[in-house]
C-alpha atoms as a PDB file:
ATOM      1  CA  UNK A   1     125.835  59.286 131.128  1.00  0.00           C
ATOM      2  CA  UNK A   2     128.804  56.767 132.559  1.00  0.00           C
ATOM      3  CA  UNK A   3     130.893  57.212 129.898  1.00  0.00           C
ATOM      4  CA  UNK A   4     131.908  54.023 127.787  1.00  0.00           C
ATOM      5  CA  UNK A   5     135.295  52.652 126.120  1.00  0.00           C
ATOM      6  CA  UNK A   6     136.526  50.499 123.772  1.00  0.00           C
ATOM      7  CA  UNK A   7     139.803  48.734 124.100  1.00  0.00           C
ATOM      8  CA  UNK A   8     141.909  45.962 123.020  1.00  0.00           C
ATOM      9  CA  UNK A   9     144.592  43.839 125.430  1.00  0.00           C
ATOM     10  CA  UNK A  10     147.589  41.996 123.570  1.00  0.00           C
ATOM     11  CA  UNK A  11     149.218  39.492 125.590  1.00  0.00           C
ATOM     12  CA  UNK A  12     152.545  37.915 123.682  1.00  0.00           C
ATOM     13  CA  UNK A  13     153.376  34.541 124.345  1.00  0.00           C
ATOM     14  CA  UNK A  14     156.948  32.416 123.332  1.00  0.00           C
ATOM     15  CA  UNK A  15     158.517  29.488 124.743  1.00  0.00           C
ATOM     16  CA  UNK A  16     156.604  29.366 128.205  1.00  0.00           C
ATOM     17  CA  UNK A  17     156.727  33.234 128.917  1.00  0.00           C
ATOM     18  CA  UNK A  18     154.606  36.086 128.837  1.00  0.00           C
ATOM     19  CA  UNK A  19     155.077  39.597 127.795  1.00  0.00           C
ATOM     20  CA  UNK A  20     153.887  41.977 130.224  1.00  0.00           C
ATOM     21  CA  UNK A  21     154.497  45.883 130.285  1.00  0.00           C
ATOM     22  CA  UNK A  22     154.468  47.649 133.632  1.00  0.00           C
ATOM     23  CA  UNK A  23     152.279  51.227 133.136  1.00  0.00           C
ATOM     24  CA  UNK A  24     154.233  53.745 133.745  1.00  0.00           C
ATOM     25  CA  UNK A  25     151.116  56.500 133.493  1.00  0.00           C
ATOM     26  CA  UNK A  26     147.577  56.995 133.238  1.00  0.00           C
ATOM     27  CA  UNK A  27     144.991  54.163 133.757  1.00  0.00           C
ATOM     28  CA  UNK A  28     146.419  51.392 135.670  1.00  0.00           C
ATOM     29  CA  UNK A  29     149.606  53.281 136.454  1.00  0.00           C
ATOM     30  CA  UNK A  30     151.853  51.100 138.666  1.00  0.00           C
ATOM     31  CA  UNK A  31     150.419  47.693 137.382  1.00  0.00           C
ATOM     32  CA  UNK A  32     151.778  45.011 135.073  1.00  0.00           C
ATOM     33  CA  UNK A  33     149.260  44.548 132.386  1.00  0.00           C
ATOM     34  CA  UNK A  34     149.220  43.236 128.267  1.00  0.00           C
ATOM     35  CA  UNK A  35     149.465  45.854 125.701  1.00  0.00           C
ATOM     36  CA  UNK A  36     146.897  47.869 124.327  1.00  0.00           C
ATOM     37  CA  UNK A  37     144.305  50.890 124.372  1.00  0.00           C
ATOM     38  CA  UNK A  38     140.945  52.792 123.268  1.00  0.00           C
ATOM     39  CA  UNK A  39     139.904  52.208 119.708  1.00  0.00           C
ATOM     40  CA  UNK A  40     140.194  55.068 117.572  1.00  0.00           C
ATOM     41  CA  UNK A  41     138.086  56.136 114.880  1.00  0.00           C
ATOM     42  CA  UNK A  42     137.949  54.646 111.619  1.00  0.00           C
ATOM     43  CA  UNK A  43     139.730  51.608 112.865  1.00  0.00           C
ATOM     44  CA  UNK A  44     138.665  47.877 113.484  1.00  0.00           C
ATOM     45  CA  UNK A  45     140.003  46.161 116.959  1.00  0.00           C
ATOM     46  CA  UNK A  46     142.639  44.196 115.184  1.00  0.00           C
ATOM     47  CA  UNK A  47     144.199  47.316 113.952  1.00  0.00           C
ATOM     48  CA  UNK A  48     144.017  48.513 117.231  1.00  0.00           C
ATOM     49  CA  UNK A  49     145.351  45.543 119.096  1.00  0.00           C
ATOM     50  CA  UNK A  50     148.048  46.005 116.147  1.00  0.00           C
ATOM     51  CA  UNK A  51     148.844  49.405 116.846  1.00  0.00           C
ATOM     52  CA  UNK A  52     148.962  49.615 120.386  1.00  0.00           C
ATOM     53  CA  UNK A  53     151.456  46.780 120.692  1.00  0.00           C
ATOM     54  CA  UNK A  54     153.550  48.816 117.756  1.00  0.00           C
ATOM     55  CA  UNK A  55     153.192  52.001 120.321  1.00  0.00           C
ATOM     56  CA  UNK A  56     153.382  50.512 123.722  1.00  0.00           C
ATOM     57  CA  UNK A  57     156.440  48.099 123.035  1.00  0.00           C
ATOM     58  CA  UNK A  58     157.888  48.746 119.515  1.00  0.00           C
ATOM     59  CA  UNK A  59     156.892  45.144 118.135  1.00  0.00           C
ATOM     60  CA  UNK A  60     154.995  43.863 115.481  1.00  0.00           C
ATOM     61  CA  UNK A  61     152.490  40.828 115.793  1.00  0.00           C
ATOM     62  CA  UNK A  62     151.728  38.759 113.497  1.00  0.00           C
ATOM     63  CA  UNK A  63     148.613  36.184 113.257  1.00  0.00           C
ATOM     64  CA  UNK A  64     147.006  38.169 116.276  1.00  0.00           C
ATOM     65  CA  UNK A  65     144.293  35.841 117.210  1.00  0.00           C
ATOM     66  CA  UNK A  66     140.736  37.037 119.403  1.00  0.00           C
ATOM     67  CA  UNK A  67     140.774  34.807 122.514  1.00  0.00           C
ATOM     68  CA  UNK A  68     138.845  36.906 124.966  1.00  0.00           C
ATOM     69  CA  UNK A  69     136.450  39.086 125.610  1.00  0.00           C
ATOM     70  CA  UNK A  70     135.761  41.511 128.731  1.00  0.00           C
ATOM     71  CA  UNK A  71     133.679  43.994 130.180  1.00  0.00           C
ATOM     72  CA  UNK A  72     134.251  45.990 133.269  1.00  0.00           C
ATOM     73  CA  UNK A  73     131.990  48.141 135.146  1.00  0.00           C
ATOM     74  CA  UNK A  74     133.933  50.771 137.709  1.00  0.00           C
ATOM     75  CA  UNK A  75     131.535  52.239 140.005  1.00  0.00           C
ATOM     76  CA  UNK A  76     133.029  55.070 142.434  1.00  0.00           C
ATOM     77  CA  UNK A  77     134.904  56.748 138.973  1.00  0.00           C
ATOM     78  CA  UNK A  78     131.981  55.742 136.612  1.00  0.00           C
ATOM     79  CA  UNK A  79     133.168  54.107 133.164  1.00  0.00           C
ATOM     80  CA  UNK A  80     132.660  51.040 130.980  1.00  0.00           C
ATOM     81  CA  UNK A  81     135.435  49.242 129.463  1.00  0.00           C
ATOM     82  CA  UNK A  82     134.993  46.626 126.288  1.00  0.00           C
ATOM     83  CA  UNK A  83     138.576  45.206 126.179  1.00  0.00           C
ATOM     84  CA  UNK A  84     139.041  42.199 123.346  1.00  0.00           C
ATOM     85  CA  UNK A  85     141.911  40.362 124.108  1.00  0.00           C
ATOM     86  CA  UNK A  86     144.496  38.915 121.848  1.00  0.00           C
ATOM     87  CA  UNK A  87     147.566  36.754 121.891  1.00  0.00           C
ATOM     88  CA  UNK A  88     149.871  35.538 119.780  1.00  0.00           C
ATOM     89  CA  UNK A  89     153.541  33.815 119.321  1.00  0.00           C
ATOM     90  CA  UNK A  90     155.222  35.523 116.282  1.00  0.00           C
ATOM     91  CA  UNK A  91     156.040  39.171 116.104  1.00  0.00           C
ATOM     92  CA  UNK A  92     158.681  40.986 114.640  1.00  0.00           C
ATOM     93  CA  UNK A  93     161.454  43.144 116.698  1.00  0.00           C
ATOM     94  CA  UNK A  94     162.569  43.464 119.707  1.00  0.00           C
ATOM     95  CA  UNK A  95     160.497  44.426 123.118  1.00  0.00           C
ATOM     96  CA  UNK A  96     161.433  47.939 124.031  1.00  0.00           C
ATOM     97  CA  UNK A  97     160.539  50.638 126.583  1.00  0.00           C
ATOM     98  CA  UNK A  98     157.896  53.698 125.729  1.00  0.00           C
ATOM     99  CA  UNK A  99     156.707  56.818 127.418  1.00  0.00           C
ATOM    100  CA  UNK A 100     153.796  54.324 128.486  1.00  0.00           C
ATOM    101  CA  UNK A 101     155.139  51.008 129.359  1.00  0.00           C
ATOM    102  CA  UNK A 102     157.891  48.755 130.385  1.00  0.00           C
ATOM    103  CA  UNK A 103     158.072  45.468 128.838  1.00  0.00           C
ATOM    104  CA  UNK A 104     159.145  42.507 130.740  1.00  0.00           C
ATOM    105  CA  UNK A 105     158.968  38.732 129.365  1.00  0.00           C
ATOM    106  CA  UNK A 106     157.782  36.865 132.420  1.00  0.00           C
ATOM    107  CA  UNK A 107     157.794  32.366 133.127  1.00  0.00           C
ATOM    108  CA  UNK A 108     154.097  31.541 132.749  1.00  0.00           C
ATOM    109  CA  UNK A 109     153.909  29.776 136.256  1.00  0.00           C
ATOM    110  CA  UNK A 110     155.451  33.544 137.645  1.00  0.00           C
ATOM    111  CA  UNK A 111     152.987  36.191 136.782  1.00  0.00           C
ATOM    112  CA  UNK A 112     153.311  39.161 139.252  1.00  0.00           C
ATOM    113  CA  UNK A 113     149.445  38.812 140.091  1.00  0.00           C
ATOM    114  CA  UNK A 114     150.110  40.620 143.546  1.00  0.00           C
ATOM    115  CA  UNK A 115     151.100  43.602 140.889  1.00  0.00           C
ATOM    116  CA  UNK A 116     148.214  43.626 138.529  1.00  0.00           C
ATOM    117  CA  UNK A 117     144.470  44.543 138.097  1.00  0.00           C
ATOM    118  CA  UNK A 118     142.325  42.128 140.634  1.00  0.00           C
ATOM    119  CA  UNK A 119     140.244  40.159 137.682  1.00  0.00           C
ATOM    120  CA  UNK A 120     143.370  39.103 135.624  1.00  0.00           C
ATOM    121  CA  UNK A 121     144.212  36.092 138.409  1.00  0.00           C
ATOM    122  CA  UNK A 122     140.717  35.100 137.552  1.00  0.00           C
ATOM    123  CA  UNK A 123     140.736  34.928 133.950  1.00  0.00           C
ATOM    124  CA  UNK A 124     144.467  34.325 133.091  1.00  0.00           C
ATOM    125  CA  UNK A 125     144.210  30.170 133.523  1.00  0.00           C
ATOM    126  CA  UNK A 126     141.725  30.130 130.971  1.00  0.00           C
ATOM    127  CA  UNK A 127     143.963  32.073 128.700  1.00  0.00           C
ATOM    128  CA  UNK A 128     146.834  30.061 129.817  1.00  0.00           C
ATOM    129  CA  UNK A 129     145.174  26.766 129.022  1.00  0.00           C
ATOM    130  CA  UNK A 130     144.130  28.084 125.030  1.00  0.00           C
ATOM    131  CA  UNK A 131     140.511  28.663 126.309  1.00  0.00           C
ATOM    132  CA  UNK A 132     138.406  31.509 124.338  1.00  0.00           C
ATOM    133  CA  UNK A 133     136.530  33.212 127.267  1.00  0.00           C
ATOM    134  CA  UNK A 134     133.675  35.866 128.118  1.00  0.00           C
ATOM    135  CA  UNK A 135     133.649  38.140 131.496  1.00  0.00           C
ATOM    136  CA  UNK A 136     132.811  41.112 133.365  1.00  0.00           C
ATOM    137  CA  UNK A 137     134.005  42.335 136.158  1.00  0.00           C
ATOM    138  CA  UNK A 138     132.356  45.096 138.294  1.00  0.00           C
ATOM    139  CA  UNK A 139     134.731  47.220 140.484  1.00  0.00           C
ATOM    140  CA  UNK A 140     133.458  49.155 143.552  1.00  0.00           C
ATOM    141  CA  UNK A 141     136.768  50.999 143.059  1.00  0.00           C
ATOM    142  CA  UNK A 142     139.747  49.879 140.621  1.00  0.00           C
ATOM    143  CA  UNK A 143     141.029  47.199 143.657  1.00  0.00           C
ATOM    144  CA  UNK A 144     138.076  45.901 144.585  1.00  0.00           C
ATOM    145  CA  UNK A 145     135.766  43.540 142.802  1.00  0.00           C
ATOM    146  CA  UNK A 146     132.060  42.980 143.834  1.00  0.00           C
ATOM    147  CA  UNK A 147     130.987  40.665 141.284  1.00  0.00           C
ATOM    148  CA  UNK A 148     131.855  38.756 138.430  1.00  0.00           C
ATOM    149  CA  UNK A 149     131.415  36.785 135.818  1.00  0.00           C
ATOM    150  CA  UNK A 150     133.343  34.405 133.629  1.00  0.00           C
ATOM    151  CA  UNK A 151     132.535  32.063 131.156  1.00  0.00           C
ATOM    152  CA  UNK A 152     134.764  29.428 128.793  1.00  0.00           C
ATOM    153  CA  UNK A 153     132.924  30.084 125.369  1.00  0.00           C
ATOM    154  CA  UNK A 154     133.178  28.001 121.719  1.00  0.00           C
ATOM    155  CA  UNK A 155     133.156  31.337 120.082  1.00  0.00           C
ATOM    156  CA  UNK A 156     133.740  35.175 120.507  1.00  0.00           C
ATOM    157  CA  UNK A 157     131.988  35.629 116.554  1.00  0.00           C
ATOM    158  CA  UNK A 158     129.126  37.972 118.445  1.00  0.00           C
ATOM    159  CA  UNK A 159     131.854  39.927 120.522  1.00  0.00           C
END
């Protein structure tokens, strides 16, 4: 049985930057990525998205809203993600460092793509551009991709 997760990804946007956190263990250790982690019992994704930016870099957001939705497939490590991304502009405190990640606002037009997981040069425009969108990504290993999928969708209601 290829065992099967569910996560959420908060990416926080102000003024024409982007707040990424570099990993600084476990999954994705070494890469810049959004904030966020497995669902835990009891809770609904938007308490998750909620919490995990709380843990992962000591702010609060406020009107998180759903913009994306994506599954990967990893194939040599066998595992399912379902990672439902949010965004949004207003949050209270400050960005600050954790056990897990490293915060760093970045300009939009200088994402360190060379430094994060292959699909997120892929979908990122259409987050950039306000789009709600649907993918999945299959990995042969966590570099390499070997097929995809990504849609611009009206809704994320059945997600």
């Amino acid at each position: 049985m290829i065992p099967v997760k569910i996560s959420s990804l908060v990416l926080i946007r102000k003024h024409g930057l982007i707040l990424l956190g570099m990993k600084k263990r476990g999954f994705g250790l070494g890469k810049w990525n959004g904030f966020g982690g497995k669902l835990e019992n009891g809770e609904s994704m938007l308490e998750c998205a909620k919490r995990e930016l709380q843990e992962e870099a000591g702010i609060t957001a406020e009107n998180l809203q759903k913009v994306g939705y994506l599954k990967f497939e990893f194939v040599e490590d066998p595992l399912i993600m379902h990672v439902h991304v949010y965004t949004s502009s207003s949050y209270q405190g400050e960005p600050r460092e954790s056990d897990e990640m490293l915060p760093t606002w970045f300009p939009e037009n200088e994402v360190p793509f060379h430094k994060m997981w292959a699909d997120d040069k892929f979908w990122f425009p259409l987050f950039f551009k306000g789009a709600k969108f649907k993918g999945y990504f299959r990995f042969l290993d966590i570099e390499t991709i070997i097929e995809q999928k990504l849609e611009e969708v009206s809704s994320l209601d059945a997600c």
